[in-house]
Structure formats: C-alpha cells, structure tokens
C-alpha atoms as a PDB file:
ATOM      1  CA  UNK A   1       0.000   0.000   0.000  1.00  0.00           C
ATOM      2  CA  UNK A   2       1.641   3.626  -1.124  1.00  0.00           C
ATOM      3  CA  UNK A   3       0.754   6.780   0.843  1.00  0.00           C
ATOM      4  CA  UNK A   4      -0.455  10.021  -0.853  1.00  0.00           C
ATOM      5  CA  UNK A   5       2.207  12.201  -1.564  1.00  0.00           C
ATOM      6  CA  UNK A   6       1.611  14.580   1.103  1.00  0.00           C
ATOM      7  CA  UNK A   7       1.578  11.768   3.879  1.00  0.00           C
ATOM      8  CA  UNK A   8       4.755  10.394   2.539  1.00  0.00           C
ATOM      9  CA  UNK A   9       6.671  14.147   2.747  1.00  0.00           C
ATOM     10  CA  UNK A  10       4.846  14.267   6.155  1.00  0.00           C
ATOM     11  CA  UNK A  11       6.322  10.837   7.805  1.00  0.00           C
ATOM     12  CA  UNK A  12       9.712  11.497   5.970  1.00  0.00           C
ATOM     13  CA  UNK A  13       9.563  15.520   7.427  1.00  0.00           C
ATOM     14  CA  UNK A  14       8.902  13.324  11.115  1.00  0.00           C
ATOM     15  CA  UNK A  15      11.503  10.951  10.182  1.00  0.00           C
ATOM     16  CA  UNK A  16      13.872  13.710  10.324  1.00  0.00           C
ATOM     17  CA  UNK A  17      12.834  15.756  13.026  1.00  0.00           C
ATOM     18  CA  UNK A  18      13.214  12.886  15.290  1.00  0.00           C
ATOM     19  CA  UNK A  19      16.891  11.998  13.585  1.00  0.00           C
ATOM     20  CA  UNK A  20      17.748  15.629  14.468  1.00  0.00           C
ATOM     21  CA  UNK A  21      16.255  15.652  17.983  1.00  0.00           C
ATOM     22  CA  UNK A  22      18.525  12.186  18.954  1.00  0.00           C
ATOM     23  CA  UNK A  23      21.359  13.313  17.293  1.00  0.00           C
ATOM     24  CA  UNK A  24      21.081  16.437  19.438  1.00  0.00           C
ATOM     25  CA  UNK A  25      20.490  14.345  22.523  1.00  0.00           C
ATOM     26  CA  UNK A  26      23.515  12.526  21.768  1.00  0.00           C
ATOM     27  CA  UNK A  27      25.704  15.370  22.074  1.00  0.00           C
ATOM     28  CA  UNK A  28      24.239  16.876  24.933  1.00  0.00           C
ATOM     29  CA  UNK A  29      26.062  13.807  26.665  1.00  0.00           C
ATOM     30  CA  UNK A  30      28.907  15.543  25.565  1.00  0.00           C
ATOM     31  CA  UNK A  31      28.200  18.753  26.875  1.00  0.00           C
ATOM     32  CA  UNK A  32      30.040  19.794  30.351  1.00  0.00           C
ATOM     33  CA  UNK A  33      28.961  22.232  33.279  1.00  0.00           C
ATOM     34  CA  UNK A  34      30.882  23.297  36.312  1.00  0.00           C
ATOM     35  CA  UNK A  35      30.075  24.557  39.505  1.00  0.00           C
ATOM     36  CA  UNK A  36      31.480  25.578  42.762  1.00  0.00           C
ATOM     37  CA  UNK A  37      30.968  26.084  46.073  1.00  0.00           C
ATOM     38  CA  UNK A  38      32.748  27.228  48.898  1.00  0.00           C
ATOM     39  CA  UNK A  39      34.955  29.783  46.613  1.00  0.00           C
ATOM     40  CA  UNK A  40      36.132  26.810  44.363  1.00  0.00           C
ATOM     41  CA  UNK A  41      37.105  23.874  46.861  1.00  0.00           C
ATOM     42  CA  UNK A  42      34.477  22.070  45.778  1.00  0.00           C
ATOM     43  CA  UNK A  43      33.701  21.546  41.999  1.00  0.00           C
ATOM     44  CA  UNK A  44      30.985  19.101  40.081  1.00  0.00           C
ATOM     45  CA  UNK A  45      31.196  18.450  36.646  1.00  0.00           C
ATOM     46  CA  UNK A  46      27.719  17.923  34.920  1.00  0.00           C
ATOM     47  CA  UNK A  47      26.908  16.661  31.017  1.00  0.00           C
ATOM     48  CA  UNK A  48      23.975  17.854  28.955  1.00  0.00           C
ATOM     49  CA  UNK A  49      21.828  14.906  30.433  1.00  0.00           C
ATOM     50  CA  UNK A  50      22.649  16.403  34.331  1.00  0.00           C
ATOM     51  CA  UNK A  51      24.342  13.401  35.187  1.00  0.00           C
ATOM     52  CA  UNK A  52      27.409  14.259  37.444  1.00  0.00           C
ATOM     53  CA  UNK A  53      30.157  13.105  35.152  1.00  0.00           C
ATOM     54  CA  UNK A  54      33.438  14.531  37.983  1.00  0.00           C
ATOM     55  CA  UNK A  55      33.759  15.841  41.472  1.00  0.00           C
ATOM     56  CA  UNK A  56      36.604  17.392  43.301  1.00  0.00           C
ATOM     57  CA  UNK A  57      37.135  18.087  46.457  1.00  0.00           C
ATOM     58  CA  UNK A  58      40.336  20.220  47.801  1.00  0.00           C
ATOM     59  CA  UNK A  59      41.811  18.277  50.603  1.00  0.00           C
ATOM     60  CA  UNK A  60      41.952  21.697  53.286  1.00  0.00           C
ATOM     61  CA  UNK A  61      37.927  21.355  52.955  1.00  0.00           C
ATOM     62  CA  UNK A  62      38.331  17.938  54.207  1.00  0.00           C
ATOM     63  CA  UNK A  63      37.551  18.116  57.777  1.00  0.00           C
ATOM     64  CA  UNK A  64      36.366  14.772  60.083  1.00  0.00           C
ATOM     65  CA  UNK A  65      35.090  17.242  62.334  1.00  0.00           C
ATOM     66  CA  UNK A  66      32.671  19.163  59.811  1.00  0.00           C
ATOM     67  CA  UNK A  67      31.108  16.535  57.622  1.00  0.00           C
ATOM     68  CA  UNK A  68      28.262  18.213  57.769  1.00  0.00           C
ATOM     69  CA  UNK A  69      29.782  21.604  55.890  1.00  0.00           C
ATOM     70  CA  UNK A  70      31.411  19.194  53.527  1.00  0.00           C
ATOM     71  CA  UNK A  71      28.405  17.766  52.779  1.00  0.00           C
ATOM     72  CA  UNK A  72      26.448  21.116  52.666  1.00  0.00           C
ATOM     73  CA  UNK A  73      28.875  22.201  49.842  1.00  0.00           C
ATOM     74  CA  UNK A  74      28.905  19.255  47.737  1.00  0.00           C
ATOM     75  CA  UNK A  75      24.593  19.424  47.772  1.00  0.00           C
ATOM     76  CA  UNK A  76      25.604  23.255  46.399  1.00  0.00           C
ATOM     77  CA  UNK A  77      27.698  22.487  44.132  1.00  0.00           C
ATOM     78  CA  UNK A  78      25.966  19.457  42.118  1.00  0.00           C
ATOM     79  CA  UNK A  79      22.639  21.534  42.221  1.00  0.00           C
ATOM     80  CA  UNK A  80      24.018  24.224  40.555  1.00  0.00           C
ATOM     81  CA  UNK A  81      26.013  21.726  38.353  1.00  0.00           C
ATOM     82  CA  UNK A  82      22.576  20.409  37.521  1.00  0.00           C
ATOM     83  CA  UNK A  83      20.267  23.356  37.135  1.00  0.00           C
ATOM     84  CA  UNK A  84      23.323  24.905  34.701  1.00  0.00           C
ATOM     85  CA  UNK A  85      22.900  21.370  32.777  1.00  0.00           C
ATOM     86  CA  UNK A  86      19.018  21.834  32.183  1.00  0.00           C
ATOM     87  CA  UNK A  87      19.299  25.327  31.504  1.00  0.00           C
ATOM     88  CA  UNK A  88      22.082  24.615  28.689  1.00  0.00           C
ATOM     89  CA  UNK A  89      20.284  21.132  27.259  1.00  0.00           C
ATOM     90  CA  UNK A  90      17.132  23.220  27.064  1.00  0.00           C
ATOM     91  CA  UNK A  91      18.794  26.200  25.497  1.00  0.00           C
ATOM     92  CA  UNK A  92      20.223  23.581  22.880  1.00  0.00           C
ATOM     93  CA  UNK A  93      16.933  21.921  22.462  1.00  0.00           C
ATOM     94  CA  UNK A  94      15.499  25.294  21.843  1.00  0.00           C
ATOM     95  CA  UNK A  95      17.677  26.043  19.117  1.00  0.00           C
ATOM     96  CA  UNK A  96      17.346  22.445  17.414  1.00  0.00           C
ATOM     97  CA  UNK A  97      13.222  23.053  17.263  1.00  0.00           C
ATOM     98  CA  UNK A  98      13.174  26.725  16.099  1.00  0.00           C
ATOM     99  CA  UNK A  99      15.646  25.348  13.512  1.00  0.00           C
ATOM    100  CA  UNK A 100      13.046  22.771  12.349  1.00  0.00           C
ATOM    101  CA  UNK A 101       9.945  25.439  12.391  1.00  0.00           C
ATOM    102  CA  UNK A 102       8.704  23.905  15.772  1.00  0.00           C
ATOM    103  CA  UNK A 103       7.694  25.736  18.381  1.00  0.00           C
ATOM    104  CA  UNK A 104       9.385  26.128  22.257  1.00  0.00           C
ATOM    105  CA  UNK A 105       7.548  23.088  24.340  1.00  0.00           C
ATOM    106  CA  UNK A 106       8.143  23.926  27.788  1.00  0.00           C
ATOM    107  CA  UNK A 107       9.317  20.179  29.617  1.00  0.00           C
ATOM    108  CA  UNK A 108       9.432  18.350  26.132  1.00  0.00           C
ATOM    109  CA  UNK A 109      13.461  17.776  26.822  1.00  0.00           C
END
C-alpha cells in the first residue's frame, strides 16, 4: 500500500525531526557544566543529560570534624552543576526546534 504524496513528505519531514532531535540528545552527553561552592574547593562536573560526570574536592575542605559543611557544599555544588545542565540542554533543544519550524515546548526535553 503507497501513501499520498503529502503523507509520505509528512512521515519522511517526522523521520527527520526525530533523527535531528537524537542526534542532538547525543551530544548533549557531551556537553560539560561546572560549579562551585565554597569559593572553588568544591567543583561538580555535569553533562547535557545532568548526570554528574566529575567531582573534586580540595583536601583543606576535608575536615572529620565538619562533615556536615562538607556535605552542605557538595549538595551546592551538584545543584548548581545540575540546574546549569538543564538550563544549557534546554537552550540547545530550543535552538534544534526553532531550527526545524517547531515551536518552544516547555518540559518536552
């Protein structure tokens, strides 16, 4: 069975907006975000997905005394790492559907 014409440009137009939309995906794993906290002695490393992808902690933070500020800083610091991934995914995703004529769907990606 052959589709009309228009149906046939329509699933190969869907084809490719869902080739684009992976590929984009795909590099968004890619992508790296850093944040701090505690002026830089603690820094997480997030990719595009907002997966924590490094961590480092500077050994002078290190204190068996004060888990609990360690602790505080590293909940900071991937947060931020996190939010600055979903703001910069969602910024690329942006781009990739005003590219293809779509329009912004707020949670979509």
């Amino acid at each position: 069975m052959q589709l009309p014409g228009g149906m046939s440009n329509m699933l190969k137009q869907i084809k490719k907006v869902q080739e684009t939309i992976q590929k984009k995906q795909e590099e968004l794993q890619n992508l790296r975000v850093e944040a701090s906290a505690g002026g830089g002695v603690v820094r997480v490393v997030a990719n595009g997905r907002e997966e924590i992808v490094d961590l480092h902690i500077d050994k002078e933070v290190v204190d068996p005394e004060d888990v609990e500020m360690l602790e505080d800083l590293l909940l900071s610091a991937i947060k931020e790492a996190q939010a600055k991934a979903k703001e910069a995914s969602q910024k690329e995703m942006d781009e990739v559907m005003k590219s293809l004529g779509l329009p912004h769907i707020p949670g979509l990606f």
